[in-house]
ModelCIF file with pLDDT and N, C-alpha, C, O atoms, coordinates in Angstrom:
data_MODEL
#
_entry.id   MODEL 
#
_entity.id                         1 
_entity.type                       polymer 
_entity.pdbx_number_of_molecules   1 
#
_entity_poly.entity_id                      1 
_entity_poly.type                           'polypeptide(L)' 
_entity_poly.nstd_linkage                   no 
_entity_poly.nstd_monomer                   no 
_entity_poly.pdbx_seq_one_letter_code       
;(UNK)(UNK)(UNK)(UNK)(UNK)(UNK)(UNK)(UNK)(UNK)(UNK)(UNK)(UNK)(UNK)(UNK)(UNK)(UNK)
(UNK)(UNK)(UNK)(UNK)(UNK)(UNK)(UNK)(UNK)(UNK)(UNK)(UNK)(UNK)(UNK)(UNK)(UNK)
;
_entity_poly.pdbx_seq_one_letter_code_can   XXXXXXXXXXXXXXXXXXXXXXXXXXXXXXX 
_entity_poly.pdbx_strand_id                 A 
#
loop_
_entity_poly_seq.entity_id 
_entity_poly_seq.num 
_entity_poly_seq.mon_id 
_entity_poly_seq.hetero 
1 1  UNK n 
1 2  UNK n 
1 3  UNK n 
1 4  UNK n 
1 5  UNK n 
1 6  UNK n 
1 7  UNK n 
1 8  UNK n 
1 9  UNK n 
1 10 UNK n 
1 11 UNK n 
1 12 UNK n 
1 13 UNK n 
1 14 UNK n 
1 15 UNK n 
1 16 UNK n 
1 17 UNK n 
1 18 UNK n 
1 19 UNK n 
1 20 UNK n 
1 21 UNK n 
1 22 UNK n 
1 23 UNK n 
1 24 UNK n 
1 25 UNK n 
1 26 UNK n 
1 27 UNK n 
1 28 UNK n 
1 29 UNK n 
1 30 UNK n 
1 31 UNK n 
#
_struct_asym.id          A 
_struct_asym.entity_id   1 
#
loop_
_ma_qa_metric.id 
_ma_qa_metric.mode 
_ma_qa_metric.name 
_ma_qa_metric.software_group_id 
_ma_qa_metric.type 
1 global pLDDT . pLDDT 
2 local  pLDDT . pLDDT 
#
_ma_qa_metric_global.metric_id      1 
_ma_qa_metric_global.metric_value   96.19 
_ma_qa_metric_global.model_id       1 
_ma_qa_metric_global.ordinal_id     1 
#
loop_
_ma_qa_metric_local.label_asym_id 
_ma_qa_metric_local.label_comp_id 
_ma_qa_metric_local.label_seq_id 
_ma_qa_metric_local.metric_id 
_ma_qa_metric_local.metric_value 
_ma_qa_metric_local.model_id 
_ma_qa_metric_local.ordinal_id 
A UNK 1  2 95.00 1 1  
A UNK 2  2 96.00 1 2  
A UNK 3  2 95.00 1 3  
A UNK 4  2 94.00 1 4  
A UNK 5  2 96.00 1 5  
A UNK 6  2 96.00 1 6  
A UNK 7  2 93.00 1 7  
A UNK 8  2 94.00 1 8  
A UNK 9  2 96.00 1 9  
A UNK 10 2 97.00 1 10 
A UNK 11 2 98.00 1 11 
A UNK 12 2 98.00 1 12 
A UNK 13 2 97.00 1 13 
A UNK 14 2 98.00 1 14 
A UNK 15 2 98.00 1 15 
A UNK 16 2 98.00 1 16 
A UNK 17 2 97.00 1 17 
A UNK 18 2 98.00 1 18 
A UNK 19 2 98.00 1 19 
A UNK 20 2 97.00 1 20 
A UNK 21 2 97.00 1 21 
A UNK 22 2 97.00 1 22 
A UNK 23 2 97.00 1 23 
A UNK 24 2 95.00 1 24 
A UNK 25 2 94.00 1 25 
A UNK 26 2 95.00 1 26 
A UNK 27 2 95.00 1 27 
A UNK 28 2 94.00 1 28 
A UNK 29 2 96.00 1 29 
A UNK 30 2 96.00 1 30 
A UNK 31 2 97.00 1 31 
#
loop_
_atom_site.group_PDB 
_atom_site.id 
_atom_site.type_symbol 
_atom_site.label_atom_id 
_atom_site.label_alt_id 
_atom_site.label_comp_id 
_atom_site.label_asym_id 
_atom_site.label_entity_id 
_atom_site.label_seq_id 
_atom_site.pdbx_PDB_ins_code 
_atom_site.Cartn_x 
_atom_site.Cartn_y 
_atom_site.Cartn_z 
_atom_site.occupancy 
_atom_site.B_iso_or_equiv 
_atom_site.pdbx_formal_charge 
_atom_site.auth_seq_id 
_atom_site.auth_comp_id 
_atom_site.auth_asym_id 
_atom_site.auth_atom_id 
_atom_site.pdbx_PDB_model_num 
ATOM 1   N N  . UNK A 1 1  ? 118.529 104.223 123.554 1.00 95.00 ? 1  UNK A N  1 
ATOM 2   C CA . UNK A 1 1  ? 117.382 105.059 123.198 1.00 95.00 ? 1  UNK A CA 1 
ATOM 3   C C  . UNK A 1 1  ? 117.149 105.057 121.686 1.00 95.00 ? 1  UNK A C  1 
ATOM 4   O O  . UNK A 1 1  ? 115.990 105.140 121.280 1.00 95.00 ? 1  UNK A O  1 
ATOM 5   N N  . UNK A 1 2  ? 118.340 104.954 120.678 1.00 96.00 ? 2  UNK A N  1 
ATOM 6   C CA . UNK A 1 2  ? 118.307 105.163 119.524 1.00 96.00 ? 2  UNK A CA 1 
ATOM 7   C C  . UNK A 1 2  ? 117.339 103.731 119.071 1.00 96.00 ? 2  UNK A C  1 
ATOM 8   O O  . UNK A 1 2  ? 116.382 103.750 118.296 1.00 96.00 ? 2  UNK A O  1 
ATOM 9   N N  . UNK A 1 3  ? 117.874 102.561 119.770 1.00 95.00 ? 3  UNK A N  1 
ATOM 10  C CA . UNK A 1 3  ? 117.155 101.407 119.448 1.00 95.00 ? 3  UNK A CA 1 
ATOM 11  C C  . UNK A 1 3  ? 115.544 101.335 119.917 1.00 95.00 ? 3  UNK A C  1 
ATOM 12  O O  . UNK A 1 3  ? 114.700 100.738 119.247 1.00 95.00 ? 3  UNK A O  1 
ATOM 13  N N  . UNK A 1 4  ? 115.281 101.960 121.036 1.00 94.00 ? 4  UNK A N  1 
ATOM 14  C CA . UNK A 1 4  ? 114.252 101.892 121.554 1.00 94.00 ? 4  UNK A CA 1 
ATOM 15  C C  . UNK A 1 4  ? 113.228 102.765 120.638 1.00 94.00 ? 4  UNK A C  1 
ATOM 16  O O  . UNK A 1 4  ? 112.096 102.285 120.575 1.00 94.00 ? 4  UNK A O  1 
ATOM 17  N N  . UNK A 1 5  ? 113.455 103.999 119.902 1.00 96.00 ? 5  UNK A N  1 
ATOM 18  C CA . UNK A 1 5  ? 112.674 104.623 119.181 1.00 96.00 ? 5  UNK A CA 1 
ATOM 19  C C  . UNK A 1 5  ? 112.619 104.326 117.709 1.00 96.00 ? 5  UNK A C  1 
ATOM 20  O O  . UNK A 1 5  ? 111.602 104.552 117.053 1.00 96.00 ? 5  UNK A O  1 
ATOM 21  N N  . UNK A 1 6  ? 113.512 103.914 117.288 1.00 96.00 ? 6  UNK A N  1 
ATOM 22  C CA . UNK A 1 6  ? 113.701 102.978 116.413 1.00 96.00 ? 6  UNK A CA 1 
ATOM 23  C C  . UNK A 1 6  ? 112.839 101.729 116.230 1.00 96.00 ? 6  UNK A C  1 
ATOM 24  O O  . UNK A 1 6  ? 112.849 101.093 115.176 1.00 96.00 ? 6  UNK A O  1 
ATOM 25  N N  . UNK A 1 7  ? 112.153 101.426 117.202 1.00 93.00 ? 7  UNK A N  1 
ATOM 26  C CA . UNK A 1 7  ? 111.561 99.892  117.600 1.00 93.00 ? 7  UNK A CA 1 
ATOM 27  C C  . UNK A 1 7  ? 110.217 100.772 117.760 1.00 93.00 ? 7  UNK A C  1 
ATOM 28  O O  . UNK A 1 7  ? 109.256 100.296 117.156 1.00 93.00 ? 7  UNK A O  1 
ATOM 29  N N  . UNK A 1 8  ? 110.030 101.715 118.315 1.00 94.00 ? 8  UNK A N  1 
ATOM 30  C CA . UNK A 1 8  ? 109.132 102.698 118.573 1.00 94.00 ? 8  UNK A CA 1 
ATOM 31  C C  . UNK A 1 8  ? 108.125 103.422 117.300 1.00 94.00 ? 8  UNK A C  1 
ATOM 32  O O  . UNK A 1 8  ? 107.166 104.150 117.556 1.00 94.00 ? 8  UNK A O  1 
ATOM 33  N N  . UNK A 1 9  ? 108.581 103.044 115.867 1.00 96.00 ? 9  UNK A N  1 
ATOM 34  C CA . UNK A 1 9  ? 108.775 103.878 114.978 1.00 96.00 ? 9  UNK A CA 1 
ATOM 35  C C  . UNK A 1 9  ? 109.091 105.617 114.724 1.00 96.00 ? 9  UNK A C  1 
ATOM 36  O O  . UNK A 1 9  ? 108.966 106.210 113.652 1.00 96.00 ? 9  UNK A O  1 
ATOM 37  N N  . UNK A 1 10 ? 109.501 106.169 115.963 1.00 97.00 ? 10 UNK A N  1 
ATOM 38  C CA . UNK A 1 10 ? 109.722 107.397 116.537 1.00 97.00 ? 10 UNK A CA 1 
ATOM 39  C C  . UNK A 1 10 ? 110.957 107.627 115.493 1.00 97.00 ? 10 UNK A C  1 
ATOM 40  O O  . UNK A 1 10 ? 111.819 108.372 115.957 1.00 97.00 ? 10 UNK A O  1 
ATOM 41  N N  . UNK A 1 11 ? 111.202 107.167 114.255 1.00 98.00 ? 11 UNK A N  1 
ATOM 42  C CA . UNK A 1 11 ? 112.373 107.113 113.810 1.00 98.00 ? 11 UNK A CA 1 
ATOM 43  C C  . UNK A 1 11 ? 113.522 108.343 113.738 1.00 98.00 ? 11 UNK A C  1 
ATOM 44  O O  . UNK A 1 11 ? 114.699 108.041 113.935 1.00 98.00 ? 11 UNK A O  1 
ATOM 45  N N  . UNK A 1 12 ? 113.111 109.875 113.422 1.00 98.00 ? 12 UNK A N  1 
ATOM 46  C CA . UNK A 1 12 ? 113.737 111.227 113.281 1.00 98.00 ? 12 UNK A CA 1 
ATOM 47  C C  . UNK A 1 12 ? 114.208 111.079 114.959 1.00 98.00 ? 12 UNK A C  1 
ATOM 48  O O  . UNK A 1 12 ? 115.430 111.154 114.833 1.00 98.00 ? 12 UNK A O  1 
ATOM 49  N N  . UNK A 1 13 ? 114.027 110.961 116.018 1.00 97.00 ? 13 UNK A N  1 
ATOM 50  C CA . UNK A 1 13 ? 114.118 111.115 117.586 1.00 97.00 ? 13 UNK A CA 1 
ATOM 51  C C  . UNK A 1 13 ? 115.201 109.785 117.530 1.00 97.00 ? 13 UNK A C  1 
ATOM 52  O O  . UNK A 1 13 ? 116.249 110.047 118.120 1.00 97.00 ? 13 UNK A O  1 
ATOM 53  N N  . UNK A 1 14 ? 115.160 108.627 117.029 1.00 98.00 ? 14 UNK A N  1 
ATOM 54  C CA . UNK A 1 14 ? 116.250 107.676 116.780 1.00 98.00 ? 14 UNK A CA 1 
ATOM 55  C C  . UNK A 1 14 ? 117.483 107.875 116.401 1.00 98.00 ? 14 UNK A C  1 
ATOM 56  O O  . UNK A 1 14 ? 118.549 107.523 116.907 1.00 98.00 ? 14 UNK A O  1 
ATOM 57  N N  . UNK A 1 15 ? 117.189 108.588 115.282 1.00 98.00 ? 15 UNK A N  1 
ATOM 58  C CA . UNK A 1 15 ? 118.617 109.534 114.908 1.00 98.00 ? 15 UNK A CA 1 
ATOM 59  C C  . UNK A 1 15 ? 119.122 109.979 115.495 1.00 98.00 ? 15 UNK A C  1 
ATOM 60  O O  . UNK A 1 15 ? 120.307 109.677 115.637 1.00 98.00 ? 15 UNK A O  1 
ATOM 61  N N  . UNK A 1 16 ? 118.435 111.158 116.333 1.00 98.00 ? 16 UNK A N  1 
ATOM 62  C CA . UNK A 1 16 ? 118.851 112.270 117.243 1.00 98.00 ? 16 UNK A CA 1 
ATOM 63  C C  . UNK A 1 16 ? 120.056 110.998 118.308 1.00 98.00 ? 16 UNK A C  1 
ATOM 64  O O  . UNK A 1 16 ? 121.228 111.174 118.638 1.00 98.00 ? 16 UNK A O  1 
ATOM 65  N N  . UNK A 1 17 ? 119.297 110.010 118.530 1.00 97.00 ? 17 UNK A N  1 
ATOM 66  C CA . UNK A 1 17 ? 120.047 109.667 119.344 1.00 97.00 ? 17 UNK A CA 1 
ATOM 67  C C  . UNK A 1 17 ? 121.216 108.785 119.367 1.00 97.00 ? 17 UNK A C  1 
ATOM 68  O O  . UNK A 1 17 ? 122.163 108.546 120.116 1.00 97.00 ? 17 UNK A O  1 
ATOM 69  N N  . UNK A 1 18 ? 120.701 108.351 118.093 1.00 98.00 ? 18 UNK A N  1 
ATOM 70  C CA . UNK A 1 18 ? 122.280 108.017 117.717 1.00 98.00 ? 18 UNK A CA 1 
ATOM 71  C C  . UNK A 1 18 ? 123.037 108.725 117.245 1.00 98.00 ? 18 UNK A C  1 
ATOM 72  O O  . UNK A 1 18 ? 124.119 108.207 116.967 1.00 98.00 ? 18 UNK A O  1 
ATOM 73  N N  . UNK A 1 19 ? 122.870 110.141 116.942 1.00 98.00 ? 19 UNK A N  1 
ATOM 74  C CA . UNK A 1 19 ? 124.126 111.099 116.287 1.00 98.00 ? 19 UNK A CA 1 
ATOM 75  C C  . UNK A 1 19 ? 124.721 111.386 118.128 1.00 98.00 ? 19 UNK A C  1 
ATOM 76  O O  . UNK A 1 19 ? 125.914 111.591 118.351 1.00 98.00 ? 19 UNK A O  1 
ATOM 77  N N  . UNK A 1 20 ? 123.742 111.349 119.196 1.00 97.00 ? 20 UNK A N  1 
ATOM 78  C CA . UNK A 1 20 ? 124.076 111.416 120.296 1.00 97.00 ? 20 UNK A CA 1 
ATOM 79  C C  . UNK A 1 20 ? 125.451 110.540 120.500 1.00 97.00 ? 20 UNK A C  1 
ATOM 80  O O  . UNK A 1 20 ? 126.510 111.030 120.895 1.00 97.00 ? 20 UNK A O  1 
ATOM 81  N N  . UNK A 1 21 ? 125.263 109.250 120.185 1.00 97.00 ? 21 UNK A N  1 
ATOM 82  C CA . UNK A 1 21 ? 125.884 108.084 121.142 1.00 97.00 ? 21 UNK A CA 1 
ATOM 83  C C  . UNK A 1 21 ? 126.989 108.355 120.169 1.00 97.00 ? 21 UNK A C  1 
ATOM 84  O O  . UNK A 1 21 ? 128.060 108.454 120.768 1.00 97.00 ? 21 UNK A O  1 
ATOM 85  N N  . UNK A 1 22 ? 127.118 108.536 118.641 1.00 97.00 ? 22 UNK A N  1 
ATOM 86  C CA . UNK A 1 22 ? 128.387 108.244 117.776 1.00 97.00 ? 22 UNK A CA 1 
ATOM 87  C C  . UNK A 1 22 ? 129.191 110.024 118.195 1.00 97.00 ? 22 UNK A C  1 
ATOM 88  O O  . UNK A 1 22 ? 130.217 110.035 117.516 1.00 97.00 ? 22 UNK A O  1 
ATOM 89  N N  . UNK A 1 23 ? 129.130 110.977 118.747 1.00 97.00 ? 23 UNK A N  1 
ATOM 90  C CA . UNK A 1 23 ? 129.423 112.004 118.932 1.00 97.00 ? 23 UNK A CA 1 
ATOM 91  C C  . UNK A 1 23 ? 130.634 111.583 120.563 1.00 97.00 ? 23 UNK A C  1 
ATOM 92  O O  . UNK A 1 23 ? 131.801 111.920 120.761 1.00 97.00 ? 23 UNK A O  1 
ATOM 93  N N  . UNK A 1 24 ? 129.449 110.554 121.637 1.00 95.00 ? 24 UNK A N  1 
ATOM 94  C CA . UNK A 1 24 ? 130.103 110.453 122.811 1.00 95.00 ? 24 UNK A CA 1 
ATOM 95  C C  . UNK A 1 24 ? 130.997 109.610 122.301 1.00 95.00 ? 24 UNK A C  1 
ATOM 96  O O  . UNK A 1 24 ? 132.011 110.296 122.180 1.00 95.00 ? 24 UNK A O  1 
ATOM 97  N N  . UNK A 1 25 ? 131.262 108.373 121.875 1.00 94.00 ? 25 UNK A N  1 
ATOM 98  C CA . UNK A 1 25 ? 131.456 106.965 121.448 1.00 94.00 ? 25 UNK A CA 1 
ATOM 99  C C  . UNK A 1 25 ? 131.768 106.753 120.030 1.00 94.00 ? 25 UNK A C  1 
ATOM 100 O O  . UNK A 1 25 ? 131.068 105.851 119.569 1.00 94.00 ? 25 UNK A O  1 
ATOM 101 N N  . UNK A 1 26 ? 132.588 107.278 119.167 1.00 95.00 ? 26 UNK A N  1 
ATOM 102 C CA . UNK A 1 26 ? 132.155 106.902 117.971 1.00 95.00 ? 26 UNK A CA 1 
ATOM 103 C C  . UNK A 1 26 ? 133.068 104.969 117.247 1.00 95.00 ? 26 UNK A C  1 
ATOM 104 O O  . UNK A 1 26 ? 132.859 104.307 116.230 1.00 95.00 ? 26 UNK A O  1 
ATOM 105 N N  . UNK A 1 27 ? 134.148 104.748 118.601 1.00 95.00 ? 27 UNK A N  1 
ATOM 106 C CA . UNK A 1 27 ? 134.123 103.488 118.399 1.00 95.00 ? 27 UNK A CA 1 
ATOM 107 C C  . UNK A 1 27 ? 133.344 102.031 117.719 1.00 95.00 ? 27 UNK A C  1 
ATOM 108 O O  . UNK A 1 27 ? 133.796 101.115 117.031 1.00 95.00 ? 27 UNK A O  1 
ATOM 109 N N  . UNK A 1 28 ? 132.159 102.276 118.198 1.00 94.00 ? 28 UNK A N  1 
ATOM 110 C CA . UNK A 1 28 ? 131.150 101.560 118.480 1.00 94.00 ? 28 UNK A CA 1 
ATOM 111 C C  . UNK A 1 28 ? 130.224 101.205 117.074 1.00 94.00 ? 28 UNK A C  1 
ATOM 112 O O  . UNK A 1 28 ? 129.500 101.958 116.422 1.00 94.00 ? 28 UNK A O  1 
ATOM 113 N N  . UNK A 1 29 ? 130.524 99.843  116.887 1.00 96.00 ? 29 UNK A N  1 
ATOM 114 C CA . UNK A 1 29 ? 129.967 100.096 115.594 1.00 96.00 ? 29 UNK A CA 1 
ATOM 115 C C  . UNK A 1 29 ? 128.460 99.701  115.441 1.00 96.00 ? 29 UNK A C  1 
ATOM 116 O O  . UNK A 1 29 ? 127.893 99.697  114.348 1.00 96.00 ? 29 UNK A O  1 
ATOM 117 N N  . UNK A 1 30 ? 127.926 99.407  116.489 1.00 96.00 ? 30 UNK A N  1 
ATOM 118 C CA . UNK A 1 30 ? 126.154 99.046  116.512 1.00 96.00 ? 30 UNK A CA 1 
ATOM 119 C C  . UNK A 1 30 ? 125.627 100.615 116.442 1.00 96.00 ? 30 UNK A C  1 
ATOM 120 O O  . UNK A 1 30 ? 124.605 100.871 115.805 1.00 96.00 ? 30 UNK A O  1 
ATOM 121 N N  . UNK A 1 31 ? 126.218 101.442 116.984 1.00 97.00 ? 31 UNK A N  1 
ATOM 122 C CA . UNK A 1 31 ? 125.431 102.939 116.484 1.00 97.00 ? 31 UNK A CA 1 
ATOM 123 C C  . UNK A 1 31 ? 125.256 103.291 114.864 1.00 97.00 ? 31 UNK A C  1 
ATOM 124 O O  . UNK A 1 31 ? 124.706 104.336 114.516 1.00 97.00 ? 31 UNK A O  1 
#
């Protein structure tokens, strides 16, 4: 989602969702 709004220019809602994914996941280094 973070990529998709991101691509979206929805950019502030991009964030949101990547503070989402690095909160579940913070392994992950494409977030």
């Amino acid at each position: 989602l973070g990529d998709l709004f991101y691509t979206l220019r929805r950019t502030p809602q991009a964030i949101e969702m990547y503070d989402a994914a690095a909160a579940e996941d913070p392994s992950r280094v494409e977030i």
